[in-house]
N, C-alpha and C. Protein backbone atom coordinates (compact mmCIF):
# COMPACT_ATOMS: atom_id res chain seq x y z
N UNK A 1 126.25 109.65 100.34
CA UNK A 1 125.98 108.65 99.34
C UNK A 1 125.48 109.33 98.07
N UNK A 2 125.33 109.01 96.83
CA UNK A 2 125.54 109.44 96.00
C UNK A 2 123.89 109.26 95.69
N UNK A 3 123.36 109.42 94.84
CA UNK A 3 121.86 108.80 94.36
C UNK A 3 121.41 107.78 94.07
N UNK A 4 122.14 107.37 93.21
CA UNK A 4 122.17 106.06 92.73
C UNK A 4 122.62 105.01 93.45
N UNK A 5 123.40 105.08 94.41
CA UNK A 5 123.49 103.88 95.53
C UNK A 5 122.33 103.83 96.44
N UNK A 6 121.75 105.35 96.88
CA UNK A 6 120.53 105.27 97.44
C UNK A 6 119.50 104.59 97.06
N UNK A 7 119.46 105.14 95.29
CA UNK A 7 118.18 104.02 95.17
C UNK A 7 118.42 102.62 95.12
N UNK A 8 119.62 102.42 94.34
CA UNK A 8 120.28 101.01 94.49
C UNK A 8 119.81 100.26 96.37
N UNK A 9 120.22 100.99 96.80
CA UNK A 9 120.10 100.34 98.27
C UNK A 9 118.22 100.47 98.76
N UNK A 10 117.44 101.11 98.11
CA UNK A 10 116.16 101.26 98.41
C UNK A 10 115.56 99.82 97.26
N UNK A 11 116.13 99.48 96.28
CA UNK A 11 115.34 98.68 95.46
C UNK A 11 116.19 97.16 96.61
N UNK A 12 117.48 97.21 96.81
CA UNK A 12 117.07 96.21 97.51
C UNK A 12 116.72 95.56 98.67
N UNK A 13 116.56 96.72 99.67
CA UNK A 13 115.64 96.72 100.96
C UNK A 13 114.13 96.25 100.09
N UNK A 14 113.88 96.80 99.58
CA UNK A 14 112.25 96.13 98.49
C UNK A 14 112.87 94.97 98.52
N UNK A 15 113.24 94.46 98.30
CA UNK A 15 113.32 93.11 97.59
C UNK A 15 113.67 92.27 98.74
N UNK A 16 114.51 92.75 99.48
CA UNK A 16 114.87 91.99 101.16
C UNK A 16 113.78 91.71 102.02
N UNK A 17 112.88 92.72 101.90
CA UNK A 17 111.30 92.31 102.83
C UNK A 17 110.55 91.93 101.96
N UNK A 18 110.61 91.83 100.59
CA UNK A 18 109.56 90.78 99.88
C UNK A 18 109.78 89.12 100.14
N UNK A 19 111.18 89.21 100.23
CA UNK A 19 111.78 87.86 100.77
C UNK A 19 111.35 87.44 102.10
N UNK A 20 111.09 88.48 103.22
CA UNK A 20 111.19 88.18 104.52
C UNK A 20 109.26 87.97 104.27
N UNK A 21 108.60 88.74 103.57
CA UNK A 21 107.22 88.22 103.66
C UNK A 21 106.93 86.96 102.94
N UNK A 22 107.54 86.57 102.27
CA UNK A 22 107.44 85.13 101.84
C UNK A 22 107.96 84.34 102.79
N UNK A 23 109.03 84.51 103.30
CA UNK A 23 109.43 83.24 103.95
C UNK A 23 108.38 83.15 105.53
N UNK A 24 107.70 84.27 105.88
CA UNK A 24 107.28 84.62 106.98
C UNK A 24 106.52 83.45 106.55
N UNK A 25 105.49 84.25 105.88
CA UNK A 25 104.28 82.94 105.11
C UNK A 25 104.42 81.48 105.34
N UNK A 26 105.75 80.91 104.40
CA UNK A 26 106.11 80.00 104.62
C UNK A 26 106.31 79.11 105.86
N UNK A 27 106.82 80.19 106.53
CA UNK A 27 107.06 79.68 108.05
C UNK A 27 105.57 79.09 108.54
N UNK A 28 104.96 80.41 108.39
CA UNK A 28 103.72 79.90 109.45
C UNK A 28 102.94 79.00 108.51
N UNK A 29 103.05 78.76 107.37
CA UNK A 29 102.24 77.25 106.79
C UNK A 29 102.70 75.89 107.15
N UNK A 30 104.04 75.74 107.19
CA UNK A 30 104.84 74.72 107.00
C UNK A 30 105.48 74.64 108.28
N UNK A 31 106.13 74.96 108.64
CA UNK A 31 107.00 75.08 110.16
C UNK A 31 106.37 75.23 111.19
N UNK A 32 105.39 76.49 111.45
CA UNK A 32 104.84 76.95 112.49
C UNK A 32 105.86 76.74 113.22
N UNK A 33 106.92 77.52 113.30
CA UNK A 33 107.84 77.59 114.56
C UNK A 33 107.90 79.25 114.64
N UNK A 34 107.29 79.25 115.77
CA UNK A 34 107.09 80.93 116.42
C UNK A 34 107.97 81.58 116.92
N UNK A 35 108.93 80.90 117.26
CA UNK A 35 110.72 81.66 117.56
C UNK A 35 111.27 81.83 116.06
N UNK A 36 110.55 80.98 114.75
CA UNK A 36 111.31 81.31 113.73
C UNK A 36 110.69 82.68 113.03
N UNK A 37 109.37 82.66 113.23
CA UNK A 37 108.81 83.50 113.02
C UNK A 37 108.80 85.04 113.59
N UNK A 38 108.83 85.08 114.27
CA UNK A 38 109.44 86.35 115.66
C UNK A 38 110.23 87.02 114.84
N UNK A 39 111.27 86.15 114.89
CA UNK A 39 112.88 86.44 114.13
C UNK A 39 112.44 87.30 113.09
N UNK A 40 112.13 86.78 112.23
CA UNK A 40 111.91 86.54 110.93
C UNK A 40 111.27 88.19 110.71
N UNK A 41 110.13 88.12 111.85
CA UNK A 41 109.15 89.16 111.51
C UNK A 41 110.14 90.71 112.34
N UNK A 42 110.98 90.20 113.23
CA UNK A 42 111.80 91.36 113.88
C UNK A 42 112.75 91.98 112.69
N UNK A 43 113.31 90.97 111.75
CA UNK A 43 114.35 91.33 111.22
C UNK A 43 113.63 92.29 109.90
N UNK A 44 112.52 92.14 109.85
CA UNK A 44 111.51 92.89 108.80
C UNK A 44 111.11 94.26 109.16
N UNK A 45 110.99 94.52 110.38
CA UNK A 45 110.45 95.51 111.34
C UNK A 45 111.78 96.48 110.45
N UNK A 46 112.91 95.75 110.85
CA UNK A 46 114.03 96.84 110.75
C UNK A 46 114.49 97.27 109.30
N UNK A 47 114.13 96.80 108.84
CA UNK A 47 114.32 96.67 107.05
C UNK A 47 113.29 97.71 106.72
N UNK A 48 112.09 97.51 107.24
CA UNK A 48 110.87 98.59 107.14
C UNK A 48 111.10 99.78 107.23
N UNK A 49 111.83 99.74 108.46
CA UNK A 49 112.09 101.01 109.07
C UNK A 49 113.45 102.16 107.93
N UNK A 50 114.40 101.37 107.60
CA UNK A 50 115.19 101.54 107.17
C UNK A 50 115.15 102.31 105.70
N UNK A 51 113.81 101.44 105.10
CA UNK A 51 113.45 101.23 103.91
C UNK A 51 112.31 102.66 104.07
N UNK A 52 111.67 102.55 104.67
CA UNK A 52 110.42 104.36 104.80
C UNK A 52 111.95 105.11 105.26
N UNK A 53 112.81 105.49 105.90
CA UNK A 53 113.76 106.25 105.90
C UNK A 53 114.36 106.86 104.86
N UNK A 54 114.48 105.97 104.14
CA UNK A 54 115.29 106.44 102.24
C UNK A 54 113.66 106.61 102.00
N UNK A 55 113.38 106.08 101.46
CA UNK A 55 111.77 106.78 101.06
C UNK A 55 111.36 107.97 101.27
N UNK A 56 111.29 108.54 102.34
CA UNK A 56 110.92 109.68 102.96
C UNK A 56 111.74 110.30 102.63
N UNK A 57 112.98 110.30 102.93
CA UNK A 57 114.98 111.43 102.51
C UNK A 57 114.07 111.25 100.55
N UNK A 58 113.97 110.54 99.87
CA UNK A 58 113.87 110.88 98.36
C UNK A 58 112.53 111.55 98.20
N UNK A 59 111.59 111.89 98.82
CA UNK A 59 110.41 112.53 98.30
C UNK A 59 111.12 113.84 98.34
N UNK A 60 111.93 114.21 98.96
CA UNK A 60 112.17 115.96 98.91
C UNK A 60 112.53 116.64 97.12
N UNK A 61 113.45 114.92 97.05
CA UNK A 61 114.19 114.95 95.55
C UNK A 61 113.03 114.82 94.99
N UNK A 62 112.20 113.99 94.69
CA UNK A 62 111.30 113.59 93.93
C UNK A 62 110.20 114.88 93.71
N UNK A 63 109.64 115.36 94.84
CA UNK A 63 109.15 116.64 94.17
C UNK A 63 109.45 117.59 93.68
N UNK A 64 110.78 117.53 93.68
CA UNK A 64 111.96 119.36 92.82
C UNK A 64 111.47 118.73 91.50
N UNK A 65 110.95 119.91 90.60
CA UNK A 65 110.22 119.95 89.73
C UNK A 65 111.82 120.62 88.55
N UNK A 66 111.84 120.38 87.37
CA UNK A 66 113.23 120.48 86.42
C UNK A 66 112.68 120.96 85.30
């Protein structure tokens, strides 16, 4: 992948679990449905994970000094 799709794809994993922590919220104010929530909070786990993965692969770039 090129760089710029990387970060492209890192700004919107950010933005995919800012969504999943809002709606989490939401859930448990309004719904309280704990199978929706589960979900909700599983499908975040993996986004997390995904998301510190590129994070971690760009600090190597990020500290080469130019």
């Amino acid at each position: 992948m090129k760089l710029k799709e990387v970060l492209a794809k890192r700004d919107q994993l950010k933005n995919q679990i800012y969504a999943l922590k809002r709606s989490i919220a939401l859930c448990q104010i309004h719904l309280k449905d704990e199978e929706m929530i589960q979900d909700l909070t599983d499908i975040k786990a993996v986004l997390d994970a995904e998301f510190n993965d590129l994070s971690n692969g760009l600090k190597a770039i990020e500290e080469i000094e130019m």
